[in-house]
Every structure is written in C-alpha cells, then in structure tokens.
Protein backbone atom coordinates (compact mmCIF):
# COMPACT_ATOMS: atom_id res chain seq x y z
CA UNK A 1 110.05 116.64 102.47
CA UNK A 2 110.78 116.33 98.59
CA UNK A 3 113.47 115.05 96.67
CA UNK A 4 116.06 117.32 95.86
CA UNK A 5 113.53 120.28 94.17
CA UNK A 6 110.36 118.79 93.90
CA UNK A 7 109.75 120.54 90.44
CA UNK A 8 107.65 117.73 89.39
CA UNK A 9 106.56 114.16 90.30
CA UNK A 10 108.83 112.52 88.10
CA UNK A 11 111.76 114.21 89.63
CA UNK A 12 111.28 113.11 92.88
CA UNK A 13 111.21 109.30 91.38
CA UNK A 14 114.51 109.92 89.41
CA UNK A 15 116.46 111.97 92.41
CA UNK A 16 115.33 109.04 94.68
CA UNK A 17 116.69 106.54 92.13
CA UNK A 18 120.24 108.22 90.61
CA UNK A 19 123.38 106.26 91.35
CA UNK A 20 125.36 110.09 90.58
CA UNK A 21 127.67 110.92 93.01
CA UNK A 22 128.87 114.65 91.82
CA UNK A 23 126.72 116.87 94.24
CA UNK A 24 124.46 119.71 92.26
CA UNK A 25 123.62 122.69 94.48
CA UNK A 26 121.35 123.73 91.67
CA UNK A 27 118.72 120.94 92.85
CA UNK A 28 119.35 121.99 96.53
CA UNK A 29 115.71 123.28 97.09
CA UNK A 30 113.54 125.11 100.29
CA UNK A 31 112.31 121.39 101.03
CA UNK A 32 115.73 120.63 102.43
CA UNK A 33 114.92 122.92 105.44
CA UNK A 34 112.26 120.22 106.51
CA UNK A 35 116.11 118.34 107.97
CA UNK A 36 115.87 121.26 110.36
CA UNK A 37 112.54 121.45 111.16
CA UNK A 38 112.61 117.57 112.22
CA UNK A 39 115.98 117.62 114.16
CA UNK A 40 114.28 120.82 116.23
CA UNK A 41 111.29 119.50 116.96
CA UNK A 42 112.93 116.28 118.39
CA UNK A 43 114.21 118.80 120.74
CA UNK A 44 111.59 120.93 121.20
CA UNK A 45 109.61 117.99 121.83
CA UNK A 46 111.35 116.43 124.29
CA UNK A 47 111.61 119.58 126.32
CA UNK A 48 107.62 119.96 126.20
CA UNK A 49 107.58 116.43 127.63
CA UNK A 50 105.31 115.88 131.29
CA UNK A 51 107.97 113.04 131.85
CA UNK A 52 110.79 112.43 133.61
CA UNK A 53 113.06 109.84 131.54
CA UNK A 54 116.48 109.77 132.51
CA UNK A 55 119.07 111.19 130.10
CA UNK A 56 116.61 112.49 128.14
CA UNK A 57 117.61 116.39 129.19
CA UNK A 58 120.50 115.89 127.92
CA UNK A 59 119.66 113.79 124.36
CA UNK A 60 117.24 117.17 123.61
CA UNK A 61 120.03 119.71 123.93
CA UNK A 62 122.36 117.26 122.00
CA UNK A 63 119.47 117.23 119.63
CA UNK A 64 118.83 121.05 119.61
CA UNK A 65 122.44 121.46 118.63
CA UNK A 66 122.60 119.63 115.89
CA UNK A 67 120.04 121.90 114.75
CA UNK A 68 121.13 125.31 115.76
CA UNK A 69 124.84 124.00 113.68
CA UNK A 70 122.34 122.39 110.39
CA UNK A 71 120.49 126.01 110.04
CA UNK A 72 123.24 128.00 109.32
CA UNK A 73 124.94 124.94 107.30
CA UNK A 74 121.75 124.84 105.28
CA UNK A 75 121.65 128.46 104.83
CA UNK A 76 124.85 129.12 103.65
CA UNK A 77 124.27 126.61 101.07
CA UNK A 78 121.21 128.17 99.78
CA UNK A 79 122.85 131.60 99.15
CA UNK A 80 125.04 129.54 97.53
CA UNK A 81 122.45 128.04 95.32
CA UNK A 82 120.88 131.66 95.26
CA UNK A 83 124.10 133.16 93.53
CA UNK A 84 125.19 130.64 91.54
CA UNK A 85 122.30 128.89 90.11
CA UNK A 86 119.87 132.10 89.55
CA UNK A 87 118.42 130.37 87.16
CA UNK A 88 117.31 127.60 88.83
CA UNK A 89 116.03 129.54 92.35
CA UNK A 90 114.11 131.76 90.22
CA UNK A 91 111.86 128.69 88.28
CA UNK A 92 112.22 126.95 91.63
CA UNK A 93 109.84 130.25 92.65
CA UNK A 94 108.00 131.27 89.94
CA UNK A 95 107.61 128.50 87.52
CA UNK A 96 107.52 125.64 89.80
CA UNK A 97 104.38 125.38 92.06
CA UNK A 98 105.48 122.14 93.20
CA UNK A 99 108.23 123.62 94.18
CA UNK A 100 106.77 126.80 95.10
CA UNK A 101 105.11 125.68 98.27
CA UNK A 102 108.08 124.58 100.33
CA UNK A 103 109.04 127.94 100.39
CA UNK A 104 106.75 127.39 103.87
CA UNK A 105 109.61 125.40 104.97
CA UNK A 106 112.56 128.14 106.34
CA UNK A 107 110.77 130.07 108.14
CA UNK A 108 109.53 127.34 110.25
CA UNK A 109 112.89 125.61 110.39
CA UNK A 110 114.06 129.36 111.69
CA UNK A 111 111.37 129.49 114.19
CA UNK A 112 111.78 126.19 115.45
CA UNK A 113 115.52 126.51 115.84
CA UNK A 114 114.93 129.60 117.65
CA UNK A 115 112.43 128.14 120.07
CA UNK A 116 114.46 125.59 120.52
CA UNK A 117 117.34 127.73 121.71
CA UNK A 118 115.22 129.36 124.43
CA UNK A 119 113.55 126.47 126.00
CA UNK A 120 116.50 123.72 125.31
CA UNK A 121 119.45 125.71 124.92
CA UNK A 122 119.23 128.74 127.63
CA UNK A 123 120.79 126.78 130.75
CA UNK A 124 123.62 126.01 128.04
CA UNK A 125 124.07 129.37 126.66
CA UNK A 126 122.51 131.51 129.49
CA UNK A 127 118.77 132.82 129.56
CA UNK A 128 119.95 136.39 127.99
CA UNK A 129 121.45 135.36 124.94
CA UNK A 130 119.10 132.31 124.75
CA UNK A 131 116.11 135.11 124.58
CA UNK A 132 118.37 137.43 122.24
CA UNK A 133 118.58 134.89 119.44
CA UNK A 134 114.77 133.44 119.87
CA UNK A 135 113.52 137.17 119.73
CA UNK A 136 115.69 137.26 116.46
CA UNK A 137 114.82 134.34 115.25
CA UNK A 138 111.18 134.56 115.46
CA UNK A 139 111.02 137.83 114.35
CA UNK A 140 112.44 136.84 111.21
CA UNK A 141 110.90 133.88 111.16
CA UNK A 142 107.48 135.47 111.26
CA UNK A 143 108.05 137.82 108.80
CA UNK A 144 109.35 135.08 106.33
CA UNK A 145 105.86 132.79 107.49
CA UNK A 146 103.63 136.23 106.49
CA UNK A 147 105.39 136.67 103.22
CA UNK A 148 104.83 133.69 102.02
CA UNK A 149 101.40 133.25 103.34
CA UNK A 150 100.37 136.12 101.18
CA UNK A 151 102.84 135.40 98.20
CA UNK A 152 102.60 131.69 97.70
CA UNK A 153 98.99 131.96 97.04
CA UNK A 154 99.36 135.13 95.05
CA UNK A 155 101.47 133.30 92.51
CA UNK A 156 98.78 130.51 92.43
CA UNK A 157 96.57 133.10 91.37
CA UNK A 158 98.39 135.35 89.32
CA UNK A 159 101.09 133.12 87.93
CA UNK A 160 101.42 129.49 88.71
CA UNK A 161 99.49 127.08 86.04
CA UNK A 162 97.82 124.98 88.53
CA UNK A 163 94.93 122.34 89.02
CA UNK A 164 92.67 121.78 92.03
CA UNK A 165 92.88 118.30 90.82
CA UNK A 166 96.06 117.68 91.19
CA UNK A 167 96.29 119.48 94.54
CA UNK A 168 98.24 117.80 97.65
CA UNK A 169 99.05 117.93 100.76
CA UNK A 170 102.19 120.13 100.33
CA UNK A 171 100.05 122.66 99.67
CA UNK A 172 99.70 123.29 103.14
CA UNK A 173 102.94 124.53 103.82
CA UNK A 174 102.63 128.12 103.24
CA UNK A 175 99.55 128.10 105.36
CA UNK A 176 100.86 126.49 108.02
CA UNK A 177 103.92 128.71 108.43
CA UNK A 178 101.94 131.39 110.80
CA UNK A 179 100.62 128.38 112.78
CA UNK A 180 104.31 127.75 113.62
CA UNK A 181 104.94 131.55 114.47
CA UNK A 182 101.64 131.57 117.11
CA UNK A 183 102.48 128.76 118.74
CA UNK A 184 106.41 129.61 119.35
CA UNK A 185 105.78 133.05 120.02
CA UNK A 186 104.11 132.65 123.43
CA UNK A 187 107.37 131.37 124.99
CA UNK A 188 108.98 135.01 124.04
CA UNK A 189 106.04 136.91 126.38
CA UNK A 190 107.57 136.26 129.86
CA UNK A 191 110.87 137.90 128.40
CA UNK A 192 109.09 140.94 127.40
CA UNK A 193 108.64 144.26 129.35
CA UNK A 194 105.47 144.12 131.52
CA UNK A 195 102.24 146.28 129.98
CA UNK A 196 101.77 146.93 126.29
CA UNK A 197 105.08 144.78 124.81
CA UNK A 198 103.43 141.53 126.06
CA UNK A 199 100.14 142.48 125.26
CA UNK A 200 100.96 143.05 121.77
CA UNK A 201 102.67 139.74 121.47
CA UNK A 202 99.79 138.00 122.92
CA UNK A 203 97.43 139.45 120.28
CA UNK A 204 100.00 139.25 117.52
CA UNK A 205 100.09 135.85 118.16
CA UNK A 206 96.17 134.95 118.06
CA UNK A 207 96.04 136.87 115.48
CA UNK A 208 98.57 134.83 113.25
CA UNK A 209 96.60 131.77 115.52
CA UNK A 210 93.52 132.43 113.37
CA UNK A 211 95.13 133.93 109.93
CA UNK A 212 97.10 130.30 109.47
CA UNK A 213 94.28 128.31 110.81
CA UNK A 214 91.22 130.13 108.68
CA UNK A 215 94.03 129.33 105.50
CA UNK A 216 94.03 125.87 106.68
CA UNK A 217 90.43 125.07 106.56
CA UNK A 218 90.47 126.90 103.15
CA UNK A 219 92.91 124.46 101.65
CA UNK A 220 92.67 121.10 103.31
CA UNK A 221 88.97 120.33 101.48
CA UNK A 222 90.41 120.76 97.82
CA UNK A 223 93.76 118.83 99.45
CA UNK A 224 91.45 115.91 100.29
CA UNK A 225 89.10 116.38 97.53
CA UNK A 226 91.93 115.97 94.82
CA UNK A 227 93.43 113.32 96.50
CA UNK A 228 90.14 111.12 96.45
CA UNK A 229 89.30 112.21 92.70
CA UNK A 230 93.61 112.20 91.39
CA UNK A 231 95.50 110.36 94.05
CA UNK A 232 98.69 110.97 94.72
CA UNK A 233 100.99 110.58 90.91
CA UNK A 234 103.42 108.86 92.52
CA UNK A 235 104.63 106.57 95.01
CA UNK A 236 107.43 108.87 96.54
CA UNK A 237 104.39 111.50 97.41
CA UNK A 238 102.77 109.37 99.95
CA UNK A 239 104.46 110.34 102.89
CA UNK A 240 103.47 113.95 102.63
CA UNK A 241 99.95 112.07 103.88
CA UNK A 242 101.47 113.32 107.09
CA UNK A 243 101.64 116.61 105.96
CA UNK A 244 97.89 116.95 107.23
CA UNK A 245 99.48 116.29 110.79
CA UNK A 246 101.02 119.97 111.02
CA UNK A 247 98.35 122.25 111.20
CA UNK A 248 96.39 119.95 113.39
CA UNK A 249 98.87 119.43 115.82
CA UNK A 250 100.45 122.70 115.68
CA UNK A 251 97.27 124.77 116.06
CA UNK A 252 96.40 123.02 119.52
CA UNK A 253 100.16 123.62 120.74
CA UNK A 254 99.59 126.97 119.89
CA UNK A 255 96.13 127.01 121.87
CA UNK A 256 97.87 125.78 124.95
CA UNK A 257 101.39 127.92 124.64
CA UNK A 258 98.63 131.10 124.42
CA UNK A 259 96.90 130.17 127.29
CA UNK A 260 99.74 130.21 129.28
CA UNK A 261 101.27 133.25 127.97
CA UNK A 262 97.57 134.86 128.66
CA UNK A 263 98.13 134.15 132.37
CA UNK A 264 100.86 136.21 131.78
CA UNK A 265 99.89 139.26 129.72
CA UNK A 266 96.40 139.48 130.60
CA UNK A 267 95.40 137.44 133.52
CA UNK A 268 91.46 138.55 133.16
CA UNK A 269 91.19 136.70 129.84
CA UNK A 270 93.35 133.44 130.95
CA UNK A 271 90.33 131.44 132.40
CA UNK A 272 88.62 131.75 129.02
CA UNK A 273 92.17 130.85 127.08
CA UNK A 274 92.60 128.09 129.29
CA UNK A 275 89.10 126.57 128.97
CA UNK A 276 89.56 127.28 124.72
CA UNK A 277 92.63 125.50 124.61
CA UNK A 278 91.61 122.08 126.28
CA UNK A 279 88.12 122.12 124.32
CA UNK A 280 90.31 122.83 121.22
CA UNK A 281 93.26 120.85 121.17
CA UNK A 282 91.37 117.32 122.30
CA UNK A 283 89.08 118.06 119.47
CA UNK A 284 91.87 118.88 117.43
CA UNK A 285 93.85 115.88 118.27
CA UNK A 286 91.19 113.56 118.07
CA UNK A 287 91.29 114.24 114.27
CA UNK A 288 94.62 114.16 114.12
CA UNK A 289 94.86 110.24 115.63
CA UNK A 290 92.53 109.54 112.63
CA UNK A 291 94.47 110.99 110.25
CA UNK A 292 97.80 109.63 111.27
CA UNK A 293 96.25 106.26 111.00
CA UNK A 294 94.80 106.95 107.56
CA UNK A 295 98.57 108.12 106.74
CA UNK A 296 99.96 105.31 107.80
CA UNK A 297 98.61 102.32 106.51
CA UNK A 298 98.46 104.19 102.93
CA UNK A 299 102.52 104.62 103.89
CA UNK A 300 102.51 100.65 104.65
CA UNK A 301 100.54 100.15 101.59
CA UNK A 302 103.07 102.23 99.44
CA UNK A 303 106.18 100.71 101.51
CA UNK A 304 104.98 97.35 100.16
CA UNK A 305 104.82 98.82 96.70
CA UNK A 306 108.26 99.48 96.67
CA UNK A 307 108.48 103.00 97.59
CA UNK A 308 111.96 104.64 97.39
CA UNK A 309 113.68 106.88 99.92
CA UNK A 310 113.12 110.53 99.40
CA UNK A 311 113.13 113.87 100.78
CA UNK A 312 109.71 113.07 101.25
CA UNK A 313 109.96 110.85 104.32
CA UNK A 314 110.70 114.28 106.37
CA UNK A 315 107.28 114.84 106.12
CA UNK A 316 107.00 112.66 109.08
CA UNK A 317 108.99 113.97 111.88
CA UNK A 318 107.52 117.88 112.24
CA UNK A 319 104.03 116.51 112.34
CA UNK A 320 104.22 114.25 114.35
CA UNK A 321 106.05 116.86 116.75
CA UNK A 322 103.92 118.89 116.72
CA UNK A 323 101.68 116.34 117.79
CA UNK A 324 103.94 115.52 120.92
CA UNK A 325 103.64 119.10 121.94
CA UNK A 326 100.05 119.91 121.06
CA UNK A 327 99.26 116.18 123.47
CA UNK A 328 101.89 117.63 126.20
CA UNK A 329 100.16 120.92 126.56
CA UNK A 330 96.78 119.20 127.19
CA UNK A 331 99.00 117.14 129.66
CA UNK A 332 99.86 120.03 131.40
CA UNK A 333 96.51 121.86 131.44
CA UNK A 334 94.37 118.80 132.76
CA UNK A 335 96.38 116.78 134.49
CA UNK A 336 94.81 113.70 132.61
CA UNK A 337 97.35 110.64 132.58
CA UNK A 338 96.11 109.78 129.33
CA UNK A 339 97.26 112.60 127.38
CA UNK A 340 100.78 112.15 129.06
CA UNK A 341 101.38 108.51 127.71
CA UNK A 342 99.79 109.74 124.36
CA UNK A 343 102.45 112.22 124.24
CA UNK A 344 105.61 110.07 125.52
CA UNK A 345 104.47 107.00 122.99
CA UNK A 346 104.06 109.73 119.89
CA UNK A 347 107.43 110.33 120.68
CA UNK A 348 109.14 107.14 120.72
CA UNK A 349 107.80 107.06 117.24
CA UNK A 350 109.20 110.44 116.34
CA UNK A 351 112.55 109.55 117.22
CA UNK A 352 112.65 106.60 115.93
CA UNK A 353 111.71 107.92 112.57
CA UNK A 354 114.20 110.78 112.89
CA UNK A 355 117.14 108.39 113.12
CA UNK A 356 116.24 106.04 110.47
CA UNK A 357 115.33 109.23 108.26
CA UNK A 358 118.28 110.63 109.01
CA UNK A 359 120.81 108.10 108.74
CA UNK A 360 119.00 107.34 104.90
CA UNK A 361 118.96 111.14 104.11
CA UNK A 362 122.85 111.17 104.95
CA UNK A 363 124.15 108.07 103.29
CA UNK A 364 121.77 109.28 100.10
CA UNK A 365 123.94 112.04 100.29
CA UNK A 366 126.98 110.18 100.39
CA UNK A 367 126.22 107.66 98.19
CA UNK A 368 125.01 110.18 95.50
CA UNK A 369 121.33 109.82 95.46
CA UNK A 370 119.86 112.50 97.17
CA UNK A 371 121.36 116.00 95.35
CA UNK A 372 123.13 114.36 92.07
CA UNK A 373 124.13 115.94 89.34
C-alpha cells in the first residue's frame, strides 16, 4: 500500500520511479503484506457473495490459493529481511512512523488468509483442517492486531516525532487491525464447543468490535483534518484516499458476521444483534459510497497528474472488499435486491483492480522498480 518502505514521501516517488533491477530485501517493508490482504479478500469476497455466477466458486478458491501460497512466500522473506537487514527493520519500527503504521498490515493479511481457508478452502482441504488452520490463524492474527493497536500509538507518543498536520490516512492501519479480527472471528463460533467456548468468542469479538471502532473515530477527524489543512505531499499518496474504506466497510461486516454468530452462541440476544447490524451497516455504508466517490475522482484527478505506480495502489482492493462483504451481509439479513447488486457491481470493480494491480506490482518487480537496490 506503499512503495517498497514507505519511510518517507520522497521514497515512495523514487522506488516508483528506479529503473534498478538488483532486488534489496532491506526495502522489503510490512506494506508488502497489503498483496495478501487484496488477493484474500477477492476470495473472501466472492464467497460472501448472494449470487450465483457461474464459475465463480471455483475463480475464489483459485484466488484463495494464491493467497494461502503468497503468505508464507511473504513471510519467509521478511525473516529474511528481519535477520539480515536488522538495521533497517529496526528504523523501519522505531524511527520511521511512516513506516511504522503498516505494521497493521500482517496481521490482517494472516487473518484474512485464515478466513479465507475456512469459508473458501474447507470443501478443498476438508472442514477439520480448514477450522485447524483458521483457529491458528486468527489466533495469531489477533494477537498481532492487539499488539500493535496498543504499540503503534505508544511509539507515537513516546517515540515517533510526529505532526497532526501531516497526518494521513495510513494512520488507520493499526486501528483497523481489531476491526479485521471481529469481523473474521464470528465464522470460528459454529466450530467451537457449545456453552462458554462460543460465548467467549462472541464477546471477545464485540469487544475487539468496539476497541478498533472507538480507535477509528479517534483518528479519522485529525486524518481528515490534516488532509484539508496539508494535503497529501505527494502524488503517489493519493490512493491511500481509500484507506478510509476499511474501517467503514469492515466494521458493518463485522456487525452482520456477529449477528449471525449470536444466533448461535446466545440466541436471546440475536434479535437485538440482528436489528444493530442492519441499522449499522446501511448507515455505515452510506458513508462509505461517499467516500469512495470523494477517493476516486481525487485518484482521477492525480491519474491525470501523472501519478506513478506504487505500492500504494493496494490500498484499493481490501477496502473495497470489505465493502463487498459489509453490502453482502445486509444482503443476506434483509433480503433487499438493492444491496445484492450493490455488492456484485463493488465487486466487478475489485477484481478488476486486483488484476491490473497485480499484473503492475509483478512486472515492477521484474522490471526492477518496485524493491531496487
């Protein structure tokens, strides 16, 4: 979602624009896990889907695999970076806020892979192992979100010289982390022993429901409020516009996925979930079709400006996912034909964008561009 370590505006200009072709894992930053997070959520999208489109079954778990084999790929190159270039990871962390925030990236690419591997990948792999490696997966997943929840904006505090003023949407990443983890847990209740287990999960889950949301609503008024008094410093930022899209989307997946897990785990309090959900998410949404227009025609404007390819352009596909599913679940709950097309035309658009985004993010790799020394 930013060039190769998004340590600073001008970097992301000169990564987009270096003819290099020797490959530097020392640039290989936690933005790189936004690949996986937008080749899941094709999949996880398309398996939310109230459609029936022929072949598409079959594109989503060709889809989820690609994801479940980019994860590890992108992992093992990280520890990589991790032991090699110590120097590097550890500024990446502590002396590069830009940098800093997109440690909010693995944890959702691990939850979204694992989701994906229940609800895409269990008639391929079997339901056991399907619920072995989601329950692994999201664990860990979760854990990561809450770490850097609490440490991202520690740092900010404590460490990290930054402005309000030159605040931007990538900011939101570490806050939007738990939304992820609330709205994928759900799917894991069902699997769980009857009683307490899926109780707990329930609760876990509104609980990280309303810590990632309340950190939302705390950052996205100095987002916008920098953005109108600093803009964005460079061209190459302007897709992270969409950005805004995750937490809006997400949270009313989330409100949906709970209410059906409430059915589930505590059937006296699923009426209420169910009626929260709807009144939620089509609020939710509503503001999210504003943004997304706002985002792109300042994307048009920028396009016409001459804006390079980046790691940047990621910021497009999880959004807009999470979009798909949050418009899906309403789907489901109301029945409303509206809210179906709404979904199926938001994805069109999101695979569209994931194949031209990643056909450019893999020739910029071969050509040199993306990752040069």
């Amino acid at each position: 979602m930013a060039t190769s370590t998004i340590s600073a505006p001008r970097a992301l200009a000169d990564t987009a624009r270096t003819g290099h072709r020797r490959l530097d894992l020392s640039r290989l930053g936690p933005n790189w896990y936004a690949t996986v997070m937008g080749t899941a959520i094709v999949a996880n999208a398309a398996a939310a889907l109230p459609v029936a489109v022929p072949a598409l079954t079959a594109f989503g778990r060709a889809v989820w695999l690609l994801s479940l084999v980019l994860l590890p790929a992108l992992i093992a190159a990280r520890l990589v970076h991790l032991v090699r270039h110590r120097a590097a990871a550890r500024a990446q962390l502590l002396d590069q806020p830009a940098s800093a925030v997109f440690y909010g990236c693995p944890p959702m690419a691990l939850l979204a892979v694992g989701y994906g591997t229940l609800v895409v990948g269990a008639p391929v792999i079997g339901t056991g192992p399907a619920v072995a490696v989601d329950l692994v997966l999201w664990s860990a997943g979760t854990l990561y979100a809450i770490t850097v929840a609490v440490g991202i904006p520690l740092l900010m505090i404590t460490r990290h010289r930054v402005s309000v003023l030159r605040a931007d949407p990538t900011w939101l990443l570490p806050a939007v982390a738990p939304l992820v983890a609330a709205a994928l847990g759900p799917a894991l209740v069902a699997h769980l022993p009857e009683g307490a287990p899926r109780a707990a999960m329930l609760y876990g889950c509104y609980a990280l429901f309303g810590a990632g949301l309340l950190a939302v609503l705390a950052v996205l008024p100095v987002v916008f409020a920098a953005l109108v008094h600093s803009k964005l410093p460079v061209l190459l930022l302007t897709p992270t516009l969409f950005l805004v899209l995750g937490p809006l989307g997400q949270s009313a997946t989330a409100a949906n996925q709970l209410a059906d897990a409430a059915r589930i785990a505590t059937p006296g309090l699923a009426p209420a979930a169910l009626h929260l959900a709807v009144l939620f998410g089509v609020t939710v949404l509503g503001f999210a079709l504003l943004w997304l227009l706002v985002a792109a025609a300042a994307n048009l404007r920028a396009w016409r400006a001459g804006m390079p390819f980046g790691m940047t352009w990621w910021a497009f596909t999880f959004p807009l996912g999470t979009m798909v599913t949050g418009a899906a679940g309403l789907a489901r709950h109301t029945g409303f034909g509206g809210f179906t097309a709404l979904a199926a035309g938001l994805y069109a658009l999101l695979v569209l964008a994931w194949a031209v985004i990643g056909v450019r993010t893999v020739t910029g790799v071969a050509a040199g561009r993306l990752l040069a020394g």
